[in-house]
N, C-alpha and C. Protein backbone atom coordinates (compact mmCIF):
# COMPACT_ATOMS: atom_id res chain seq x y z
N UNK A 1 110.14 123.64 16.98
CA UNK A 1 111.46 123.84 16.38
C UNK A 1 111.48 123.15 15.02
N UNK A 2 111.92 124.05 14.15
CA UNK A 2 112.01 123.38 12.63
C UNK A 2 112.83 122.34 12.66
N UNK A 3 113.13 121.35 11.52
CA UNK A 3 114.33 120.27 11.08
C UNK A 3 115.25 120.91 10.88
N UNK A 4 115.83 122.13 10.62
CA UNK A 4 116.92 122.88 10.15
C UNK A 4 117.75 123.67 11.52
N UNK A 5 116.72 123.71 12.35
CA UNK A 5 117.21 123.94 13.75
C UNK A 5 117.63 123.21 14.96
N UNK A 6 117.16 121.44 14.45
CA UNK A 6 117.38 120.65 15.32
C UNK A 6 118.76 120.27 14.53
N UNK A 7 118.77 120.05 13.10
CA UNK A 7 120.01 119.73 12.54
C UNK A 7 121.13 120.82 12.93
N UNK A 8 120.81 121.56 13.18
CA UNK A 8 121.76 122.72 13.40
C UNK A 8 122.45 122.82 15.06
N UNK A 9 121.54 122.33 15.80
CA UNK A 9 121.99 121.96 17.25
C UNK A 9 122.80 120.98 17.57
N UNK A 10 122.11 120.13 16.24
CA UNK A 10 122.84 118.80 16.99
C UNK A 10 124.07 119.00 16.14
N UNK A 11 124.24 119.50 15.10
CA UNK A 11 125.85 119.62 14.70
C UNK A 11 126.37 120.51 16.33
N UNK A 12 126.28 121.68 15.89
CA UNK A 12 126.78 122.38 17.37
C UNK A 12 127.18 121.32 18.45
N UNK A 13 126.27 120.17 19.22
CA UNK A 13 126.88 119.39 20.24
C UNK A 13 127.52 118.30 19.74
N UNK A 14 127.66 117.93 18.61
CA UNK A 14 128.68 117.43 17.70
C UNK A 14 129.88 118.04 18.16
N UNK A 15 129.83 119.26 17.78
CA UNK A 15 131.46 119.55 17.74
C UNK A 15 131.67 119.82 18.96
N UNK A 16 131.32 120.24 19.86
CA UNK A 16 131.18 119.99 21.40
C UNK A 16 132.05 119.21 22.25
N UNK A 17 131.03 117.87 21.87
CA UNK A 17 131.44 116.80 22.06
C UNK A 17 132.84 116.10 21.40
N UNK A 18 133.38 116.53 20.54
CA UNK A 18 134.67 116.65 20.06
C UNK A 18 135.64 117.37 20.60
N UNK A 19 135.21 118.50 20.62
CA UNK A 19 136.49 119.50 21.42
C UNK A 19 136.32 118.68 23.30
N UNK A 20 135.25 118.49 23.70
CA UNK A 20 135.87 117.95 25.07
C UNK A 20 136.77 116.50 25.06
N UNK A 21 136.24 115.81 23.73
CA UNK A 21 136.53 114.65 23.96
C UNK A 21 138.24 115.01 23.40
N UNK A 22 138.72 115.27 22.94
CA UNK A 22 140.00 116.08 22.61
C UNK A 22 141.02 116.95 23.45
N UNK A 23 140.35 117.51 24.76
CA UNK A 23 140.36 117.73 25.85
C UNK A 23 141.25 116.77 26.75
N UNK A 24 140.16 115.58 26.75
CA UNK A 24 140.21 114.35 27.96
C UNK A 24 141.43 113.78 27.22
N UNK A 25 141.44 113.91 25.91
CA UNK A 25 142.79 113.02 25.72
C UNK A 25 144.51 114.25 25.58
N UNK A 26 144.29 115.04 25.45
CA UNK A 26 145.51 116.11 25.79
C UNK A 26 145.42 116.01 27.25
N UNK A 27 144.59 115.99 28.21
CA UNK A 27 144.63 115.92 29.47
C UNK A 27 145.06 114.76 30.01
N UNK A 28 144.78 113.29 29.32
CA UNK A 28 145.34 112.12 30.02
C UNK A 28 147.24 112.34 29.36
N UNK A 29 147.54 112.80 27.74
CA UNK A 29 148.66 113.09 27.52
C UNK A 29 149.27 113.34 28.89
N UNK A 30 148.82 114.79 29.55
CA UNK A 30 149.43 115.85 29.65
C UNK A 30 150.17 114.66 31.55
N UNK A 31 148.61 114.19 32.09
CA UNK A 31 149.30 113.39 33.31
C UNK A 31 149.93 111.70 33.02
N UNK A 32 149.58 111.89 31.88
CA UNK A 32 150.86 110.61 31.77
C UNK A 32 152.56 111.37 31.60
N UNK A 33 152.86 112.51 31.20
CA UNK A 33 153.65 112.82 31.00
C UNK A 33 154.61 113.21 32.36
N UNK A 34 153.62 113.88 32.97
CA UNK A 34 153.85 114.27 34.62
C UNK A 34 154.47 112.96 35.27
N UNK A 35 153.45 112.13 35.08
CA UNK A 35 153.80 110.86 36.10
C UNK A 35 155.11 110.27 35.62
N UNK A 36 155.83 110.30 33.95
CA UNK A 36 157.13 110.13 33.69
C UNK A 36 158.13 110.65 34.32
N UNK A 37 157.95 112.18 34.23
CA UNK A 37 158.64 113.23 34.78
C UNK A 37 158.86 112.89 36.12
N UNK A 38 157.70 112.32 36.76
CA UNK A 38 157.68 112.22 38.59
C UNK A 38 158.74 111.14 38.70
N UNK A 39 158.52 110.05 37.78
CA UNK A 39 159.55 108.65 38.02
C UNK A 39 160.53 108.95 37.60
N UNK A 40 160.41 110.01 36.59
CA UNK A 40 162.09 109.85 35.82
C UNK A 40 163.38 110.93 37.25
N UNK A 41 162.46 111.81 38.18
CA UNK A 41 163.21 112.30 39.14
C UNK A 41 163.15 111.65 40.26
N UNK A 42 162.38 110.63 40.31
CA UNK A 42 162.68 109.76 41.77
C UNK A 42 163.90 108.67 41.61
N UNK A 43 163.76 107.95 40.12
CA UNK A 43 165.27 107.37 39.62
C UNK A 43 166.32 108.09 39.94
N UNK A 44 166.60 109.53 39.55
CA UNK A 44 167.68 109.86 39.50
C UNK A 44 167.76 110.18 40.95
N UNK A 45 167.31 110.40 41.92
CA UNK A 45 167.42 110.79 43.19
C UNK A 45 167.66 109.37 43.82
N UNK A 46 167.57 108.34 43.38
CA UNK A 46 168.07 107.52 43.63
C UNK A 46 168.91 107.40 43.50
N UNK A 47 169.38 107.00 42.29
CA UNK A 47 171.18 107.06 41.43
C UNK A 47 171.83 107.95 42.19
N UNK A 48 171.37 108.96 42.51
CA UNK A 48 172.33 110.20 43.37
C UNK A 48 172.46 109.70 44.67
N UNK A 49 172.15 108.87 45.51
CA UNK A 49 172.23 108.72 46.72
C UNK A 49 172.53 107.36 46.47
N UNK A 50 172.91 106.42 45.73
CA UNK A 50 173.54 105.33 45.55
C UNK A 50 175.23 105.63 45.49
N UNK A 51 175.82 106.71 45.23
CA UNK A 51 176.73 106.95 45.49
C UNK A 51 177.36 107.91 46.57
C-alpha cells in the first residue's frame, strides 16, 4: 500500500471516529434528558397525590 493510501485511510477512520464519538455524546444528551423527563413526572405525580 502506497503513503497516499495509508494517509487516505487513516483520514477516513479519522472522521469515523468523530462521527461515532459525536454519536456517544448526542446519545448520553439524549438519556440524560429522558432521565429529567422521568423525574420531572414522578415529582409531579407526587405533587398530585399530595393533595
Amino acid at each position: 500500500m502506497s503513503r497516499k493510501e495509508t494517509q487516505h485511510l487513516l483520514a477516513a477512520l479519522e472522521d469515523n471516529i468523530a462521527l461515532v464519538t459525536g454519536m456517544k455524546e448526542r446519545i448520553t444528551v439524549l438519556s440524560d434528558m429522558k432521565t429529567t423527563m422521568i423525574y420531572a413526572q414522578k415529582n409531579s405525580d407526587l405533587r398530585l397525590h399530595e393533595y
